[in-house]
N, C-alpha and C. Protein backbone atom coordinates (compact mmCIF):
# COMPACT_ATOMS: atom_id res chain seq x y z
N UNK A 1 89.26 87.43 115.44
CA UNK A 1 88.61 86.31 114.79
C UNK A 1 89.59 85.71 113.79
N UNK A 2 89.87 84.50 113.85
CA UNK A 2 90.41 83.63 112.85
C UNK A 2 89.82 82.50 111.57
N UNK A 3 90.75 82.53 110.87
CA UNK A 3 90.23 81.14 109.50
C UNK A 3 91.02 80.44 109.74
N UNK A 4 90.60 79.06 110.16
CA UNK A 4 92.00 78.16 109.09
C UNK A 4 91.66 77.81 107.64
N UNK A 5 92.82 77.93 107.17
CA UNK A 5 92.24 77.83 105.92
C UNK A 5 93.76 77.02 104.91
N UNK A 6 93.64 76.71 103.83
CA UNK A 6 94.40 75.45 103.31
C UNK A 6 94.61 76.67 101.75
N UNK A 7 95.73 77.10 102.02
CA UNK A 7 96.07 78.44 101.05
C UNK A 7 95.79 77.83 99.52
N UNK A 8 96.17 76.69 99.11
CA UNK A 8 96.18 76.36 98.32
C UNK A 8 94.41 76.00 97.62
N UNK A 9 93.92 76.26 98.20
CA UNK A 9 92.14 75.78 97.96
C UNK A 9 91.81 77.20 98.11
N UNK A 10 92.33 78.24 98.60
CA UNK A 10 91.99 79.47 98.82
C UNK A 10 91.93 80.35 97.58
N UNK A 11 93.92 80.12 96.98
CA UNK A 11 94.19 80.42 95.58
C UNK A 11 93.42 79.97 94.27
N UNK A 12 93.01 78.90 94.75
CA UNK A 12 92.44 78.02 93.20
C UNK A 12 90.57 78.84 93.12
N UNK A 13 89.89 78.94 94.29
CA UNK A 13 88.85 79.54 94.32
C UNK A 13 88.58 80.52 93.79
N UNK A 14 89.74 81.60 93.92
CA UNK A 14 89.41 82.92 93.71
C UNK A 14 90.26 83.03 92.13
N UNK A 15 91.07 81.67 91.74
CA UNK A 15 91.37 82.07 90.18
C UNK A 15 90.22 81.58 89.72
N UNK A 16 89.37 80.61 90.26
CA UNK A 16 88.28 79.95 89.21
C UNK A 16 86.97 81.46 89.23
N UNK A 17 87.50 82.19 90.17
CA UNK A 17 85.82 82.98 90.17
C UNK A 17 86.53 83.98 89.55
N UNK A 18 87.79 84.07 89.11
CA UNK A 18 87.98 84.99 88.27
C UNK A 18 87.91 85.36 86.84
N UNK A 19 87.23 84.32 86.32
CA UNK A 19 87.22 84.26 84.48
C UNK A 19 88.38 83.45 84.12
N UNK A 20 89.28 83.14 84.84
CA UNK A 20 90.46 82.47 84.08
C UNK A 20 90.61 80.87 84.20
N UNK A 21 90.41 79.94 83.30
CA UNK A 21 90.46 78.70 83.34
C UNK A 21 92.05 78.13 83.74
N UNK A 22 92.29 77.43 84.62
CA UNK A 22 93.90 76.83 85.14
C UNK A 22 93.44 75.27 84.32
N UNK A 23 94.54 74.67 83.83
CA UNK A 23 94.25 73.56 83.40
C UNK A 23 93.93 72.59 84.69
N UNK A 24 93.48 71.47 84.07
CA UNK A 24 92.76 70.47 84.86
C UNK A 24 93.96 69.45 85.41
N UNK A 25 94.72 69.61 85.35
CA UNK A 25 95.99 68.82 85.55
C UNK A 25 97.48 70.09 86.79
N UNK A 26 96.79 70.94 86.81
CA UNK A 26 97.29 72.46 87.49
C UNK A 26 97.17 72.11 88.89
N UNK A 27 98.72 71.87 89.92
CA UNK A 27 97.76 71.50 91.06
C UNK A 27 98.18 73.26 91.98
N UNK A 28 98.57 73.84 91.25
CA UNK A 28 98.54 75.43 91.37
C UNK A 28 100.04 75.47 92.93
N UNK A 29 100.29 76.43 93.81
CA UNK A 29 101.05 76.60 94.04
C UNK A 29 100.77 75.33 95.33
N UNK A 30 101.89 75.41 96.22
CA UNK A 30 101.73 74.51 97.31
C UNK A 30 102.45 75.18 98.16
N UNK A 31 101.27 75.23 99.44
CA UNK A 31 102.05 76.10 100.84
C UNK A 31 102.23 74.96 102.11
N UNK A 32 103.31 75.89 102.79
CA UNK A 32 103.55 74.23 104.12
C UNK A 32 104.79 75.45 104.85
N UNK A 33 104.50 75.17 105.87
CA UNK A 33 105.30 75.61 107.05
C UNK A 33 106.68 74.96 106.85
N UNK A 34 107.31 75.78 107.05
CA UNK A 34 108.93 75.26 107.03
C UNK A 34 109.40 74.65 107.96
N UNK A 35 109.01 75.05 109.86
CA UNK A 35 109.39 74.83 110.62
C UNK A 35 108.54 73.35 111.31
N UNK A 36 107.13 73.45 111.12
CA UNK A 36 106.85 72.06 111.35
C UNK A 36 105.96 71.21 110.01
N UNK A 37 106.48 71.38 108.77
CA UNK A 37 105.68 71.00 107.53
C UNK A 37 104.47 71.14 107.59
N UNK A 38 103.60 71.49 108.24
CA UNK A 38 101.98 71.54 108.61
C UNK A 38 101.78 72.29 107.25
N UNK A 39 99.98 72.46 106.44
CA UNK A 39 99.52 72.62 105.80
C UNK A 39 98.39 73.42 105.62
N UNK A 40 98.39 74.02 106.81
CA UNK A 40 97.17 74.56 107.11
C UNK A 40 97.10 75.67 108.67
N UNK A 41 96.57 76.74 107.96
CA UNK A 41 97.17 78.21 108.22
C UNK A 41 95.98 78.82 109.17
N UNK A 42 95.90 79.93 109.84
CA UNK A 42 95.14 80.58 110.02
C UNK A 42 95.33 81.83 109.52
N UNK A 43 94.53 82.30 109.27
CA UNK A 43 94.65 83.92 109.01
C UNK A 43 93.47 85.05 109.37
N UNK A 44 94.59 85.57 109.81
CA UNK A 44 93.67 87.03 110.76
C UNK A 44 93.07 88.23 109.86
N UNK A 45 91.92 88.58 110.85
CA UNK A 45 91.30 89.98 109.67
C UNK A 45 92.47 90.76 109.20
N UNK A 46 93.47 91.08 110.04
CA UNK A 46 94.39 92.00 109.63
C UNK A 46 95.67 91.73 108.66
N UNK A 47 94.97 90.14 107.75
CA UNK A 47 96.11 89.86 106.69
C UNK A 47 96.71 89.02 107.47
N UNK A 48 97.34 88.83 108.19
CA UNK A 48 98.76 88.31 108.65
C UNK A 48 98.16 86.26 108.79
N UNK A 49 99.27 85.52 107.93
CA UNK A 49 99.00 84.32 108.42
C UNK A 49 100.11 83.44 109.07
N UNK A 50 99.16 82.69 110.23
CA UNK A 50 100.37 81.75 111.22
C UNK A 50 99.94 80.47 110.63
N UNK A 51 101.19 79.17 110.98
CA UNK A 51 100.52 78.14 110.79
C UNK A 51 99.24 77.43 112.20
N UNK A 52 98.50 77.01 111.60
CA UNK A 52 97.67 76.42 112.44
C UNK A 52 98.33 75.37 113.39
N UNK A 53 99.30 75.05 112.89
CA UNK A 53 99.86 73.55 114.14
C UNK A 53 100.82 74.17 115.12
N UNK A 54 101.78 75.02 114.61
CA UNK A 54 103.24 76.13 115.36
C UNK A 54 102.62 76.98 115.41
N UNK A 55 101.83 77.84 114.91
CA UNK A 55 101.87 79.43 115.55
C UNK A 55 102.91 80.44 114.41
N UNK A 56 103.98 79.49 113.85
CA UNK A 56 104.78 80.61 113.44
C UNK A 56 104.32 81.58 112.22
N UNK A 57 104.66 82.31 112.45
CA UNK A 57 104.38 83.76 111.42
C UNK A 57 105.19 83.27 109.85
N UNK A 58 103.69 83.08 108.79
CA UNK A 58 104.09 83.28 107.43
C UNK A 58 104.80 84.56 106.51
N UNK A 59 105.87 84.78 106.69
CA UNK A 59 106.17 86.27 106.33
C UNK A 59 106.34 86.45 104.56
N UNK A 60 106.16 85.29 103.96
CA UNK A 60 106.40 85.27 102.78
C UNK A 60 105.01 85.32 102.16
N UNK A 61 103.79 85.20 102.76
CA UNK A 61 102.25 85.32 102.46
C UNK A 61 101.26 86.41 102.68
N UNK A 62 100.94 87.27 102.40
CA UNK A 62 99.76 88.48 102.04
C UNK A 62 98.97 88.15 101.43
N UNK A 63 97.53 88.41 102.52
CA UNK A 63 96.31 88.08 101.96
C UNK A 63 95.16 89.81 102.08
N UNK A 64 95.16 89.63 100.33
CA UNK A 64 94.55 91.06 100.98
C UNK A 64 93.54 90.44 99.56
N UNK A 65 92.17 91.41 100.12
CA UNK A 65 91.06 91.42 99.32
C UNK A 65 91.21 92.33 97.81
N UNK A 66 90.28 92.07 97.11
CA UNK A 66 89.96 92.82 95.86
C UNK A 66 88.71 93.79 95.88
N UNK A 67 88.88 94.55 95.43
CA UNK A 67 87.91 95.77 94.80
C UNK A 67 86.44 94.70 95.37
N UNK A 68 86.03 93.94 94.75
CA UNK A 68 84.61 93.07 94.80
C UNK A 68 84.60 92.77 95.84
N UNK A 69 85.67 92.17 96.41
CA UNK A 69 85.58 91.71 98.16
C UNK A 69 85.58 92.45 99.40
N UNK A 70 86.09 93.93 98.87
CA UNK A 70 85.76 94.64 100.25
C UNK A 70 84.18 95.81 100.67
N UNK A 71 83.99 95.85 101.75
CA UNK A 71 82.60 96.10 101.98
C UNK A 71 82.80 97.75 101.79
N UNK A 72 81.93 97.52 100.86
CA UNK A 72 80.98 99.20 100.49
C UNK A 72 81.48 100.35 101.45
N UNK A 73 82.61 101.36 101.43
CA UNK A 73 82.63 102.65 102.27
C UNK A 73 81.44 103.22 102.40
């Protein structure tokens, strides 16, 4: 099963649900495929993200959950 998902709306979500205010003028980091500039990623249960337009493998990106986000052992 896959997300696409727009890393940068991903990051800003989970700093805003974290207690920490980013200023209002913060447009926080910016992600984009090197090989075809695309903007928008998929990412697999198992962490790993490709871009949504190439396919190619983000090796510079890890997406892993927090303590709150993973389901109850």
């Amino acid at each position: 099963m896959e997300n696409v998902v727009r890393l940068a709306d991903y990051r800003r979500r989970r700093a805003a649900g974290s207690g920490r205010q980013a200023p209002a003028n913060d447009w926080g980091p910016q992600y984009y495929c090197l090989k075809c500039d695309g903007d928008e990623f998929k990412l697999y249960a198992s962490g790993m993200v490709h871009c949504a337009h190439c396919g190619s493998l983000m090796r510079n990106l890890l997406i892993s959950g927090t303590k709150t986000e993973e389901a109850p052992q």
